[in-house]
Structures are given as C-alpha cells and as structure tokens.
N, C-alpha and C. Protein backbone atom coordinates (compact mmCIF):
# COMPACT_ATOMS: atom_id res chain seq x y z
N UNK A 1 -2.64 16.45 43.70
CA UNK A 1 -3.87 15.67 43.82
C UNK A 1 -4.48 15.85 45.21
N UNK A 2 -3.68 15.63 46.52
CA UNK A 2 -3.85 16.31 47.82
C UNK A 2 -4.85 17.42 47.60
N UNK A 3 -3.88 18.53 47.02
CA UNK A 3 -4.68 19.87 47.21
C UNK A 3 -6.12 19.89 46.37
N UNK A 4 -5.96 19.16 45.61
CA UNK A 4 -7.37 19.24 44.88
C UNK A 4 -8.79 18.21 45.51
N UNK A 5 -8.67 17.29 45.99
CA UNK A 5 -9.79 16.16 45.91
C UNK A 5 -9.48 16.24 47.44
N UNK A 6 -8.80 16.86 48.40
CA UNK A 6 -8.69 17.15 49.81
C UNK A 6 -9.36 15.63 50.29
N UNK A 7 -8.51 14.68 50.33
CA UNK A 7 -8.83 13.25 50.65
C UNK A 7 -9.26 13.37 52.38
N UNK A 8 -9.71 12.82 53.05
CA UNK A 8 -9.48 12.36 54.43
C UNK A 8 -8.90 11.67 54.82
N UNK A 9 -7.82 11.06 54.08
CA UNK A 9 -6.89 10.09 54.43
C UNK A 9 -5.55 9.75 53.50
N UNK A 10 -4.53 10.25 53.67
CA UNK A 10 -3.75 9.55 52.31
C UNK A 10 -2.55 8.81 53.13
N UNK A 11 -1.94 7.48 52.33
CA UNK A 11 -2.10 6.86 52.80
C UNK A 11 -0.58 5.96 51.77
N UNK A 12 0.60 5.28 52.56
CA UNK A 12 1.21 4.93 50.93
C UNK A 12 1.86 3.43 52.33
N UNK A 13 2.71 2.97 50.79
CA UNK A 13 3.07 1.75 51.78
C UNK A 13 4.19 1.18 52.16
N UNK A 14 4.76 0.68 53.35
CA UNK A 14 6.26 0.48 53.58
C UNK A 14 7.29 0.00 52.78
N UNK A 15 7.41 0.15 51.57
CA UNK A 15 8.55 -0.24 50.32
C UNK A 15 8.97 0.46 49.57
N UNK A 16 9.80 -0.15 48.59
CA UNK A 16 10.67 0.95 47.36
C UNK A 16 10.60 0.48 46.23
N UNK A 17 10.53 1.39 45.31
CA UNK A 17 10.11 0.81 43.78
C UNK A 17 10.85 1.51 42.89
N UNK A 18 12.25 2.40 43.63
CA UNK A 18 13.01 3.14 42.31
C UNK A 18 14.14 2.63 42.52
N UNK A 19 14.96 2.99 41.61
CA UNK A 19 16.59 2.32 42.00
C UNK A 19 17.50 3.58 40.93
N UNK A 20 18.51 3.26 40.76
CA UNK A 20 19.26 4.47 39.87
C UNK A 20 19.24 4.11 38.33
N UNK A 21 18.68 2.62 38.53
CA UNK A 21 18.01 2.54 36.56
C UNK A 21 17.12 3.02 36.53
N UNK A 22 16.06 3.25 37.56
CA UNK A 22 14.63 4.02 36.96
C UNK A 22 13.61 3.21 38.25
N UNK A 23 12.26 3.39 37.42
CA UNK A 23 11.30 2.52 38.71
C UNK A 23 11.26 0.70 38.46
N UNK A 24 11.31 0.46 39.28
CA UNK A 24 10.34 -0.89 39.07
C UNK A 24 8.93 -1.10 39.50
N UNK A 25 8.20 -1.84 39.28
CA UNK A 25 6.99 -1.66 39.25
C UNK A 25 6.42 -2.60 39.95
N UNK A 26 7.05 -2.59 41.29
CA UNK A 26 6.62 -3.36 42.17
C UNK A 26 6.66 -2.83 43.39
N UNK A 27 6.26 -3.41 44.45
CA UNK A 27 6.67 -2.53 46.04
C UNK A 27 7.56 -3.68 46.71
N UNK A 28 8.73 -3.47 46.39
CA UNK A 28 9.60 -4.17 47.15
C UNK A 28 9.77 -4.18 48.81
N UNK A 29 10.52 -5.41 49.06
CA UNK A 29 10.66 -4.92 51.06
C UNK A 29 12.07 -4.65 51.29
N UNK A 30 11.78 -4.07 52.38
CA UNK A 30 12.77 -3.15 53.11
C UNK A 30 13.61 -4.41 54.37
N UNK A 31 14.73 -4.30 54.27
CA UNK A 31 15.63 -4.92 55.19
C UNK A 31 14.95 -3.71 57.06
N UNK A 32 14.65 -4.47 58.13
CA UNK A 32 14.41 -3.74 59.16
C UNK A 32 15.58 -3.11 60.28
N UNK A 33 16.45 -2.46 60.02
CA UNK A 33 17.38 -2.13 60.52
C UNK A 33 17.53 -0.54 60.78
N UNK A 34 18.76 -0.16 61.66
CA UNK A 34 18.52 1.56 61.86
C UNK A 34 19.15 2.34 60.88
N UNK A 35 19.88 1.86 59.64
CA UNK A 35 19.95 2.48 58.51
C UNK A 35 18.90 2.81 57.52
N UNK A 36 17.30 1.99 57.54
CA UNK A 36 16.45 2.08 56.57
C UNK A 36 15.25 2.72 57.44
N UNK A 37 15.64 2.30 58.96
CA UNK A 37 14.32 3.28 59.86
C UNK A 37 14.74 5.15 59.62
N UNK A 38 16.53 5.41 59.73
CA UNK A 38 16.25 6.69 59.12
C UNK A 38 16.27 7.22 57.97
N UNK A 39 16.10 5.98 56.95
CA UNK A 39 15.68 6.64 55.71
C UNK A 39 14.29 6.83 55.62
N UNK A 40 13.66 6.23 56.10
CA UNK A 40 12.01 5.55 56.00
C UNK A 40 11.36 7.00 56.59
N UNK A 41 11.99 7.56 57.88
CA UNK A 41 11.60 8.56 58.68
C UNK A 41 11.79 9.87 57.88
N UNK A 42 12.87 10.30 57.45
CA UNK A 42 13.21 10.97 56.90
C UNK A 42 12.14 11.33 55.38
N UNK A 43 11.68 10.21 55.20
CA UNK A 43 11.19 10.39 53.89
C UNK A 43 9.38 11.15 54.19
N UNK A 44 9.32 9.89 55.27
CA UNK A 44 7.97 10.57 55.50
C UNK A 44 8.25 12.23 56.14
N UNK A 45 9.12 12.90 56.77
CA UNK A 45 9.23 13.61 57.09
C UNK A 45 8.83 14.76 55.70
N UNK A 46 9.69 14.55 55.49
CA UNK A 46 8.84 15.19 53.55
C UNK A 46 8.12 14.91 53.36
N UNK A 47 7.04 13.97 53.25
CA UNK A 47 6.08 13.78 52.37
C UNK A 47 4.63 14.76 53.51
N UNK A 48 4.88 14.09 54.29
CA UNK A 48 4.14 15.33 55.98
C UNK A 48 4.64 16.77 55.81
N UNK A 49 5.84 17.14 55.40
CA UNK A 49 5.76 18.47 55.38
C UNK A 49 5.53 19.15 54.77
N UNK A 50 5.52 18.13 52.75
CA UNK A 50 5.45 19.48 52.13
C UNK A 50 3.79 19.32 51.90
N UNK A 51 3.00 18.08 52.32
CA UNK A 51 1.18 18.11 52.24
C UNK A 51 0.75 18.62 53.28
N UNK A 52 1.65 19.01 54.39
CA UNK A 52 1.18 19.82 55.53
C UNK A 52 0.40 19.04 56.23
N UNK A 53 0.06 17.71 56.62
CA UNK A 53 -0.90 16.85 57.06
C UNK A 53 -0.31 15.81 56.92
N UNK A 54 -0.94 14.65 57.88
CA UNK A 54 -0.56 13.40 58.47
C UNK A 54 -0.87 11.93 57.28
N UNK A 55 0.37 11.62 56.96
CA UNK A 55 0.13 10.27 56.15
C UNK A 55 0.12 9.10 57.13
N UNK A 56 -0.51 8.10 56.34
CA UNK A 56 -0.92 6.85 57.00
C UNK A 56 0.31 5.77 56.20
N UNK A 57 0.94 5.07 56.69
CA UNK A 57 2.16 3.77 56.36
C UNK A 57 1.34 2.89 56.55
N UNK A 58 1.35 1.72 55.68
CA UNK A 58 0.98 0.40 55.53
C UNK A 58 1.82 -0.67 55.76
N UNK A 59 1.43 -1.40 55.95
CA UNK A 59 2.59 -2.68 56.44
C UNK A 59 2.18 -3.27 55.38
N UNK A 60 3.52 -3.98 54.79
CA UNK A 60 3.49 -4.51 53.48
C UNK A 60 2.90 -6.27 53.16
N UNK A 61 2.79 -6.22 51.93
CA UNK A 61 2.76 -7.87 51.90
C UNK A 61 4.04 -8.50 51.92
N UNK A 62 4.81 -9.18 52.68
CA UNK A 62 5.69 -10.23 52.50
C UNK A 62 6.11 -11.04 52.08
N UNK A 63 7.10 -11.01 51.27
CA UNK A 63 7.17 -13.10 50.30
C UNK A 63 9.00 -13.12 51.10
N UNK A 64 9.73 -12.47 51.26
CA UNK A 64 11.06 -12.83 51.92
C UNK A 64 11.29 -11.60 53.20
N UNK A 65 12.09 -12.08 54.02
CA UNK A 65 12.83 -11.65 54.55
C UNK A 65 14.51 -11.16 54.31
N UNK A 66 14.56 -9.87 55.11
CA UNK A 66 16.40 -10.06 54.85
C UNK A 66 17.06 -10.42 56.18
N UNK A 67 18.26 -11.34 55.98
CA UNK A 67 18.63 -11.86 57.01
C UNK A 67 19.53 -10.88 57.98
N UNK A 68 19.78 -9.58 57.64
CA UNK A 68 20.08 -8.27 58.47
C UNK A 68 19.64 -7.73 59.11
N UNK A 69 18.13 -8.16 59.04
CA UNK A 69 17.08 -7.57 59.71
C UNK A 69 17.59 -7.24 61.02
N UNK A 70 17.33 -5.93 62.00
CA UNK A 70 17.74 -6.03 63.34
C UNK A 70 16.33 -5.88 64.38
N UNK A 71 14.85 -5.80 63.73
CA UNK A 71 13.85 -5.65 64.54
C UNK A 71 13.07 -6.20 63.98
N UNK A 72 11.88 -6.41 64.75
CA UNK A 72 10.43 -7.41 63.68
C UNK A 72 9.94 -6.28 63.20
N UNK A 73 8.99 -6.99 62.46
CA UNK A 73 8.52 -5.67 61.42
C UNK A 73 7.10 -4.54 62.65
N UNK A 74 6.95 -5.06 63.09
CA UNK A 74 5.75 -4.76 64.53
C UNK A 74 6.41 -3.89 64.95
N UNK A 75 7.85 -4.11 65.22
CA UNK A 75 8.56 -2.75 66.11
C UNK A 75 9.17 -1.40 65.28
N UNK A 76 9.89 -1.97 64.22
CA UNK A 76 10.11 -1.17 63.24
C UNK A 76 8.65 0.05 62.68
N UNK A 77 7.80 -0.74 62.68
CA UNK A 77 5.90 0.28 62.43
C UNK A 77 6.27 0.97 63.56
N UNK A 78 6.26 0.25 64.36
CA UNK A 78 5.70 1.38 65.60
C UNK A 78 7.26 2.65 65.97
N UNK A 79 8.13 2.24 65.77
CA UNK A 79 9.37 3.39 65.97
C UNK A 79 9.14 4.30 64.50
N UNK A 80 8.34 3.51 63.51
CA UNK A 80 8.51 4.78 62.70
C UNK A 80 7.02 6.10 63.15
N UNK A 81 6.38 5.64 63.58
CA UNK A 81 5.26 6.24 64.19
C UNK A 81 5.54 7.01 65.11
N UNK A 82 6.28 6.52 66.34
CA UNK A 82 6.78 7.44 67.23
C UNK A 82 7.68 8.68 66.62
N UNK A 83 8.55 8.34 65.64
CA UNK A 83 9.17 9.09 65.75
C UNK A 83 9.11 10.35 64.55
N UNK A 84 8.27 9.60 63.80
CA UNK A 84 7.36 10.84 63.01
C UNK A 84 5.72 11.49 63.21
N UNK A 85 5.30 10.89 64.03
CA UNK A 85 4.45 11.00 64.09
C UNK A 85 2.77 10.41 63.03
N UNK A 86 3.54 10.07 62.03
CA UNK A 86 2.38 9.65 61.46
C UNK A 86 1.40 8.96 61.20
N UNK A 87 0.23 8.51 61.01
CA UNK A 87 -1.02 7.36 61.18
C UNK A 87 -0.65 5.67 60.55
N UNK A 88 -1.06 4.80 61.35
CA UNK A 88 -1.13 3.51 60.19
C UNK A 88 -2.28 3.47 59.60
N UNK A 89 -1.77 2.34 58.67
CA UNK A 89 -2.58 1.18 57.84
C UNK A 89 -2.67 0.20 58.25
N UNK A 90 -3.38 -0.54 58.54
CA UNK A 90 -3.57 -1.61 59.34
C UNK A 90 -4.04 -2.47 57.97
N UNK A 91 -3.20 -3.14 57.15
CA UNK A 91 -3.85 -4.35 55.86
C UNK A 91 -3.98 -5.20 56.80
N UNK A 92 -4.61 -5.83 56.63
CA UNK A 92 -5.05 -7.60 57.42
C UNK A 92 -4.57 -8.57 56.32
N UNK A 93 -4.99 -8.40 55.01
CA UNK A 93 -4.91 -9.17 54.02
C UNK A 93 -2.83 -9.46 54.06
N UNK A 94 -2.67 -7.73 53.76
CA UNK A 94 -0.97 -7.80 54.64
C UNK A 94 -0.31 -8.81 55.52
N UNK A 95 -1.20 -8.92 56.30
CA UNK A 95 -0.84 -9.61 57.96
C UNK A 95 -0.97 -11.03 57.73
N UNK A 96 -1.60 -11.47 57.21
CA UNK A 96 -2.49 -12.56 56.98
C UNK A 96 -1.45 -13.26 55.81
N UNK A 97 -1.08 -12.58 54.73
CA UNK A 97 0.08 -12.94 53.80
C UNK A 97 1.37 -12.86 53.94
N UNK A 98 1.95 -11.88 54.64
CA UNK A 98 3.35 -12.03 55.64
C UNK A 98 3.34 -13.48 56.54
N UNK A 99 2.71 -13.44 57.71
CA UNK A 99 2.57 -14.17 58.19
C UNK A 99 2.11 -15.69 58.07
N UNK A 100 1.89 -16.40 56.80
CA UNK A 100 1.98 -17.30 55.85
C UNK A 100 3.28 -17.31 55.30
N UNK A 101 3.38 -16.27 54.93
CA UNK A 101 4.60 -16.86 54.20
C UNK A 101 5.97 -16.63 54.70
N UNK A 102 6.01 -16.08 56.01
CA UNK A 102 7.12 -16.03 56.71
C UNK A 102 7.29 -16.74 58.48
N UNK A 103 5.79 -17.63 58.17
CA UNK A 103 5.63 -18.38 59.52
C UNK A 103 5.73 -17.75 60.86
N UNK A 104 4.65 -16.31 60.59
CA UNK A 104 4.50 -15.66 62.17
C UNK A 104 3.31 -15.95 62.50
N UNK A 105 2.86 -16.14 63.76
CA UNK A 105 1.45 -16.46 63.84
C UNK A 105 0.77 -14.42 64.02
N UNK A 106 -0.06 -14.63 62.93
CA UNK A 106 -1.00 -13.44 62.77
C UNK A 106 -1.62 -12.90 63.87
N UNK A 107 -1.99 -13.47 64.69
CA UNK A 107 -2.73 -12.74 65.84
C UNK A 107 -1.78 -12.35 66.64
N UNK A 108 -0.57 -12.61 67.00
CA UNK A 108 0.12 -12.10 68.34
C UNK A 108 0.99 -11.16 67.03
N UNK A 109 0.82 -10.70 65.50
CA UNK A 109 1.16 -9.89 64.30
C UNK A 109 0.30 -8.74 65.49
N UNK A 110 -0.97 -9.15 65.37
CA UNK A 110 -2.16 -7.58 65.45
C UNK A 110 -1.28 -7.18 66.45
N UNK A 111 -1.84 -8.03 67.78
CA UNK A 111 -1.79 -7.47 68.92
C UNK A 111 -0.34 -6.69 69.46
N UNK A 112 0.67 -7.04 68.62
CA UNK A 112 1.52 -6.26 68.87
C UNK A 112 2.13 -5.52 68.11
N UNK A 113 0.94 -4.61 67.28
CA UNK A 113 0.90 -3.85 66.50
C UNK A 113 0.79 -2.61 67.03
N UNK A 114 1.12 -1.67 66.57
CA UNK A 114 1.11 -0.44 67.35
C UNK A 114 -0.11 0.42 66.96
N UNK A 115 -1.43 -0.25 67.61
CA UNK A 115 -2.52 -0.26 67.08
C UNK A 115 -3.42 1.28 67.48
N UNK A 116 -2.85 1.76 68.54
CA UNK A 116 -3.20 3.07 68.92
C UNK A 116 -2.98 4.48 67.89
N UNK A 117 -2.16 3.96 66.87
CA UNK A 117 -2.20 4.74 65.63
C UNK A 117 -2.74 4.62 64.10
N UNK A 118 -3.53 3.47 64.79
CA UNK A 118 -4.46 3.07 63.17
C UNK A 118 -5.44 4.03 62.97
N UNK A 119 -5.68 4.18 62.01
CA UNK A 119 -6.70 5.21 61.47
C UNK A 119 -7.57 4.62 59.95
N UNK A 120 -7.01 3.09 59.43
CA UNK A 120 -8.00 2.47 58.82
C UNK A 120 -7.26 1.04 58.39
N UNK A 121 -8.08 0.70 57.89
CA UNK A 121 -7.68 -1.03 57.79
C UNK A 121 -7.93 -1.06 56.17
N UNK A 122 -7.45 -2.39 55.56
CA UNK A 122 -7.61 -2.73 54.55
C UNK A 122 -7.85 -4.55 54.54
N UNK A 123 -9.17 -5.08 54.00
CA UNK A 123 -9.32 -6.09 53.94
C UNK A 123 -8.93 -6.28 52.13
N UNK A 124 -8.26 -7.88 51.78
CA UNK A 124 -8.55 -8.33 50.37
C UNK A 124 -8.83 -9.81 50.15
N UNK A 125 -8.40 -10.21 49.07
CA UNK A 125 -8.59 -11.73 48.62
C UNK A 125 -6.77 -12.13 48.21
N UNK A 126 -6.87 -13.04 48.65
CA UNK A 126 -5.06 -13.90 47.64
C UNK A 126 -5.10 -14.86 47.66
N UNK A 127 -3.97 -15.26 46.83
CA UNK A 127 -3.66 -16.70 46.28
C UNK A 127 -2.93 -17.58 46.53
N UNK A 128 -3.48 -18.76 46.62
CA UNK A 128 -2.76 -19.71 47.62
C UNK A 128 -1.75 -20.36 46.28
N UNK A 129 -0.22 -20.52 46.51
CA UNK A 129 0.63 -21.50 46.11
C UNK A 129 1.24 -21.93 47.00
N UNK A 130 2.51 -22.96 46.59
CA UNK A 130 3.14 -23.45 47.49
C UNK A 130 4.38 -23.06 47.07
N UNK A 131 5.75 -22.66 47.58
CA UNK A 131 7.22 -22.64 47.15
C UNK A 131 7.94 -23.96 46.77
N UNK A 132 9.38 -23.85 46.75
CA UNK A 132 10.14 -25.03 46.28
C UNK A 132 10.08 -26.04 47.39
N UNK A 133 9.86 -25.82 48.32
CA UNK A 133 9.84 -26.98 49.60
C UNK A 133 8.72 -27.35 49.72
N UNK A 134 7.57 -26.99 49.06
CA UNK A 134 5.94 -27.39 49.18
C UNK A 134 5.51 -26.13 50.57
N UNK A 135 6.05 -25.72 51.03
CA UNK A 135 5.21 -25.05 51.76
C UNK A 135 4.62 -24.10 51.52
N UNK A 136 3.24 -23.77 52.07
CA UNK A 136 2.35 -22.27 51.26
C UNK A 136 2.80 -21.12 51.14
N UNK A 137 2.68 -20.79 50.47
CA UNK A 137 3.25 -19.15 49.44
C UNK A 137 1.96 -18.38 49.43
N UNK A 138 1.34 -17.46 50.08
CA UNK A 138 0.37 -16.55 49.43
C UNK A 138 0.70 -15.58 48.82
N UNK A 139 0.01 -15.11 47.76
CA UNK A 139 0.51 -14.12 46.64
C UNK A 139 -1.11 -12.74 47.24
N UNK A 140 -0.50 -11.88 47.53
CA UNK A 140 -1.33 -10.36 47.61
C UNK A 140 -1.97 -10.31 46.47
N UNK A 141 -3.38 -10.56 45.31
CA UNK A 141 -3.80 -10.48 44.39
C UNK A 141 -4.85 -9.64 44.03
N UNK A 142 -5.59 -9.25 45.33
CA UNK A 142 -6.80 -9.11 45.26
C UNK A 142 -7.81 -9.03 44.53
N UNK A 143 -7.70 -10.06 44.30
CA UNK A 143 -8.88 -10.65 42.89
C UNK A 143 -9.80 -12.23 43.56
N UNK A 144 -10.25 -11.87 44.49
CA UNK A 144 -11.38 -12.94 44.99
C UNK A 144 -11.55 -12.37 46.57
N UNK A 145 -12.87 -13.53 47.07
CA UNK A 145 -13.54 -12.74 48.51
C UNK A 145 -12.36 -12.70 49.63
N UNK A 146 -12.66 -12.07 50.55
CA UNK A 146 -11.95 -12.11 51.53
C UNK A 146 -11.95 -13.57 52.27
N UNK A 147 -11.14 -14.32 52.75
CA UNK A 147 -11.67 -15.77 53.61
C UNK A 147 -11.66 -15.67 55.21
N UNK A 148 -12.38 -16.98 55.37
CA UNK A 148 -12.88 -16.76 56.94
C UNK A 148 -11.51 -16.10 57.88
N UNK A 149 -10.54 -17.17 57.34
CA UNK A 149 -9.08 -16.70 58.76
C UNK A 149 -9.22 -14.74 58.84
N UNK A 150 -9.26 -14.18 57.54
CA UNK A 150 -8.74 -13.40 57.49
C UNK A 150 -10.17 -12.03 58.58
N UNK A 151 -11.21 -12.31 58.03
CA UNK A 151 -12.17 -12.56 58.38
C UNK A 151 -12.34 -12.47 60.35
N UNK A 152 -11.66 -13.51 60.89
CA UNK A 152 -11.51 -13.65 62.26
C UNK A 152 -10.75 -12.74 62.40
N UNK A 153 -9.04 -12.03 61.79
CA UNK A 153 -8.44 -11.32 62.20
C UNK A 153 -8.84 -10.07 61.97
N UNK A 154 -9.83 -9.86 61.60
CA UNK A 154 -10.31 -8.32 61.31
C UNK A 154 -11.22 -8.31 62.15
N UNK A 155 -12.15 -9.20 62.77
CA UNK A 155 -12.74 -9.05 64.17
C UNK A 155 -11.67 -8.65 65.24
N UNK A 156 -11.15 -9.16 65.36
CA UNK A 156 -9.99 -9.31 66.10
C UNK A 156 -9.24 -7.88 66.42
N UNK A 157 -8.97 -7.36 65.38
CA UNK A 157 -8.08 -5.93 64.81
C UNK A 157 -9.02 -4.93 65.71
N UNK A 158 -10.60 -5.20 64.97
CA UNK A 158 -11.92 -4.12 65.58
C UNK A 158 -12.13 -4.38 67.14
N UNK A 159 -11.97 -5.27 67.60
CA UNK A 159 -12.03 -5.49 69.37
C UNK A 159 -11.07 -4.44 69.74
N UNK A 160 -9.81 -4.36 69.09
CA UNK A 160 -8.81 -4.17 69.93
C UNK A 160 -8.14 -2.51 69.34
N UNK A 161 -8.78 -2.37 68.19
CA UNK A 161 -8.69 -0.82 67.89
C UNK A 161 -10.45 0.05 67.85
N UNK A 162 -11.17 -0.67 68.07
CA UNK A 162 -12.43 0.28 67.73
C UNK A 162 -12.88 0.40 65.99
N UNK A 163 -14.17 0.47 65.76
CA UNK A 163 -14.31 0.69 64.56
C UNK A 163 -13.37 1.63 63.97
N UNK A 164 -12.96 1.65 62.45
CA UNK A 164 -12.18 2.29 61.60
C UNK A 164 -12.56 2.44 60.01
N UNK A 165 -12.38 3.45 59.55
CA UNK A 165 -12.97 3.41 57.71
C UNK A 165 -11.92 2.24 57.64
N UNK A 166 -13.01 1.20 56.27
CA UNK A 166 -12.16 -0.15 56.16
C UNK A 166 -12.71 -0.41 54.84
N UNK A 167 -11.75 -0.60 54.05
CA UNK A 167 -11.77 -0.68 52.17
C UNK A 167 -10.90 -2.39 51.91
N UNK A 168 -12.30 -2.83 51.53
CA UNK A 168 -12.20 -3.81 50.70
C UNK A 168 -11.36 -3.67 49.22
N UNK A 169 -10.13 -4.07 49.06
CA UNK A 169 -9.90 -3.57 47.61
C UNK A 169 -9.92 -5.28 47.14
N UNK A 170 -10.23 -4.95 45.60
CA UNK A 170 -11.05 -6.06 44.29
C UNK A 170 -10.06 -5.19 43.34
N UNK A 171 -8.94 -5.54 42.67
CA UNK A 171 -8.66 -5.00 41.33
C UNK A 171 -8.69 -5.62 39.71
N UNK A 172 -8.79 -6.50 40.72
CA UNK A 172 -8.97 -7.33 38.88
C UNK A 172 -10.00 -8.94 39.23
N UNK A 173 -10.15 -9.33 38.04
CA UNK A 173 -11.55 -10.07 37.97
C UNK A 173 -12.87 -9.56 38.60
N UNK A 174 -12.83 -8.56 38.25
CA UNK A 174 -14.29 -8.12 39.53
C UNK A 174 -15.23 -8.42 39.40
N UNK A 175 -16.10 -9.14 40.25
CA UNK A 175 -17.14 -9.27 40.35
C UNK A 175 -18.52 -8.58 39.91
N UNK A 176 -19.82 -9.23 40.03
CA UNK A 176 -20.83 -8.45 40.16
C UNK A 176 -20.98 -7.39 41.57
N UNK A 177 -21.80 -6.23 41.34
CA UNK A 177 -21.71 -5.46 42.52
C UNK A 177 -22.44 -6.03 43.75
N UNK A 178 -23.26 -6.98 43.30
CA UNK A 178 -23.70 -7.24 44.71
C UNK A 178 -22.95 -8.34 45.49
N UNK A 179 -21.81 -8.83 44.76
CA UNK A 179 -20.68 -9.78 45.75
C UNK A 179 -19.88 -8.74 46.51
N UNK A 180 -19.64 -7.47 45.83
CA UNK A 180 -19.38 -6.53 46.24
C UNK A 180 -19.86 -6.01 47.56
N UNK A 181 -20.86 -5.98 47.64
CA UNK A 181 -21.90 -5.14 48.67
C UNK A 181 -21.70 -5.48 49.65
N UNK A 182 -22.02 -7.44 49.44
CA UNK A 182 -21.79 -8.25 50.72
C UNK A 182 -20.55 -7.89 51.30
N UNK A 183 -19.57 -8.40 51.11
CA UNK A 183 -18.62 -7.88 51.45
C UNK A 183 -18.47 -6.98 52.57
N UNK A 184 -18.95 -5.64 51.84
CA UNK A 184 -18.66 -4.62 52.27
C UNK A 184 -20.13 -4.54 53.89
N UNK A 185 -20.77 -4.84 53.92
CA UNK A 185 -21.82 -5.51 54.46
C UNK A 185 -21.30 -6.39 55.88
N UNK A 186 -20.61 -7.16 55.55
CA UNK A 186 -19.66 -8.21 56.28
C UNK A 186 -18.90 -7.52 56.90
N UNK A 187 -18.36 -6.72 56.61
CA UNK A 187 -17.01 -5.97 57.28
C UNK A 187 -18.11 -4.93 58.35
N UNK A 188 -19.21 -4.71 58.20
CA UNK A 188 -19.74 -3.24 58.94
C UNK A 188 -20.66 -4.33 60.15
N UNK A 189 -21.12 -5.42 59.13
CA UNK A 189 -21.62 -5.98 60.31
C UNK A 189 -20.32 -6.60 61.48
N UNK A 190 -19.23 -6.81 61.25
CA UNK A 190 -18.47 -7.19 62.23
C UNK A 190 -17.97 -6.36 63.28
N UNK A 191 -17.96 -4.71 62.54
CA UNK A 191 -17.45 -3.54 62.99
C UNK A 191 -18.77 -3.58 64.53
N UNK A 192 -19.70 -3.88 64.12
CA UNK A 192 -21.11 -3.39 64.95
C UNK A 192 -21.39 -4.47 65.66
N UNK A 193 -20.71 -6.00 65.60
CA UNK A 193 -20.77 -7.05 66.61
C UNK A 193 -19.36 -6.80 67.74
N UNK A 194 -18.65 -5.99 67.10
CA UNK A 194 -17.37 -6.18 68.10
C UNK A 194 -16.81 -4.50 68.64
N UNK A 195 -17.86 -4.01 68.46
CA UNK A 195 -17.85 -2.19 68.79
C UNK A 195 -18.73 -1.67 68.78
N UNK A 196 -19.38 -0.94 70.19
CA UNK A 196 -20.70 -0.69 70.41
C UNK A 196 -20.52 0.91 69.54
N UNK A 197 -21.78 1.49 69.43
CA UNK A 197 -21.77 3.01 69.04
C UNK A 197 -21.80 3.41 67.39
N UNK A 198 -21.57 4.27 67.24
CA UNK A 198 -21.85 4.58 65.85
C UNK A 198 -20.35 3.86 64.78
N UNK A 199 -21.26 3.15 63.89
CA UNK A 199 -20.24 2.45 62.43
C UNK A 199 -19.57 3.28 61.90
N UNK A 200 -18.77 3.37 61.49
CA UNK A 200 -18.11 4.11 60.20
C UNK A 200 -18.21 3.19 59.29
N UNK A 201 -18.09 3.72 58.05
CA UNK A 201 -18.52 3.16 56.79
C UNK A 201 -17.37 2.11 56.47
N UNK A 202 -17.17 0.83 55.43
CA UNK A 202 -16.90 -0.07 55.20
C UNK A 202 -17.44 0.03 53.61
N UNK A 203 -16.18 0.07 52.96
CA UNK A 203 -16.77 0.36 51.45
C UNK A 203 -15.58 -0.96 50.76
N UNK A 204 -16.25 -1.36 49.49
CA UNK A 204 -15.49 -2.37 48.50
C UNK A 204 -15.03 -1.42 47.09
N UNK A 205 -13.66 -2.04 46.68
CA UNK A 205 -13.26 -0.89 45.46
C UNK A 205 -12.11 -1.69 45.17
C-alpha cells in the first residue's frame, strides 16, 4: 500500500493486537520497561527498513497501567525515537484520555514530550464514564466534537512544536460536513493564532 498511494506520512500506534491464538481486535498497552523498549525498537526497525522510510509512533489511549512499569510513558516515546530514529504522533485526544484516566496532569504530558520529533498531531471526540470508584473513565470513541480542554492542549502542543499536518478523526456517528469543516477550521485557525508563517493544512476524516 506504501509503494502504491506513496503516503507522506505513515504512521501506526504504540500497542499489540496479536497473541499466539491469533489477533485481537483491539490496541492493547504495553507494560514500559527495557524488555518491551527492545522489542518495540526492534520492530520498528523492520517496519523502517523494509518501507525504506521513516514511520511515525503514536502514543496510545490509556485505560490501565502495568504496575512493572520502569519509565513514564514520555520517556519511554522519546528513547524509542532516539534510538530508532523514527517520527511521532502527537494524539492530544491520546493525552487528554490517558491522562484522565490515569491522573497525569496533561500539560506537563506535552511539554515533556519529546516534541522535537513530531511530525503531526491528531485531534478527536470521547466519552465520558465513570469506573467502579466513581471516578472518570474516558473512552477514545471518536464519535463527537473535539472539547474546549482538549482544544487548549492543542494550542498548547502548536506554541511549543510549530504548526503540523493535524487530522481530526470522526469514525462513527458522523456528522453533517459542515460540523466537519468547522472543526477542521478551528484547528487551522489555532495553528495561525499560535504560529506565525505559512499553515499547513488541518483536515477532518
């Protein structure tokens, strides 16, 4: 697919979805430790060598932690970057839902993000529940607008990385196209209040 539609960006995301029964059909999370940083490396190492070109890692949505963990997930991104070399993903919607539901505060998430290797962002919509203790649960859905918090942290992201191609994803319930537009509208006008010079595009999908 690479070789054919020659993307400008491809792009996959920090989890696992096979096991030795077969796939599951989800993107599970990864325990952060130096047994899964050199699997993680290793893998992208293949996936960069045999497309001959630079993939982009996403930081995932969050609903648990593992208690083995030996690094935050901020440092773990950025050692896998160093040491493969390859581009991020910067999700906000990601950041914004980890950090809910694992009680990090989101902004000191960005800023110590290893933001000098972003190469695009992803804004969405999710869903607010609560867990067994009542406290909020957001669910990654993207099926409604983006909200203000998330909104501030993508100003936020653009101060501190420079404009970036930035995709609104909508997969289910979709809207009319012109809730769409806005959107996408919203994101370019923020790109152009918080970064002087020429926009890059800001598309909804």
């Amino acid at each position: 697919m690479i070789q054919r539609y020659r993307p400008g960006l491809f792009s996959e995301h920090l989890a696992w979805s096979s096991h030795d029964v077969g796939f599951l059909n989800d993107l599970l999370p990864v325990p952060y430790t130096a047994e899964t940083l050199k699997r993680v490396v290793e893998h992208i190492d293949q996936v960069q060598t045999a497309l001959g070109g630079q993939m982009l890692l996403e930081n995932p949505s969050a609903y648990i932690a593992f208690a083995e963990s030996t690094y935050a997930e901020t440092d773990f991104i950025a050692e896998v970057a160093r040491r493969t070399g390859c581009g991020l993903l910067l999700d906000v919607n990601n950041v914004f839902v980890a950090s809910t539901n694992q009680q990090w505060d989101p902004v000191a998430y960005i800023q110590g993000y290893p933001l000098a290797h972003v190469r695009e962002i992803h804004l969405a919509g999710n869903a607010r529940e609560v867990d067994e203790t009542a406290r909020p649960l957001l669910i990654d859905t993207h099926d409604r607008p983006v909200e203000a918090a998330m909104w501030d942290l993508f100003a936020l992201a653009v101060r501190l990385i420079g404009p970036v191609p930035t995709l609104i994803e909508w997969d289910t319930q979709v809207p009319a196209w012109s809730t769409l537009a806005r959107e996408a509208e919203r994101a370019e006008t923020i790109m152009y209040a918080n970064q002087s010079g020429i926009r890059p595009h800001a598309v909804a999908c």
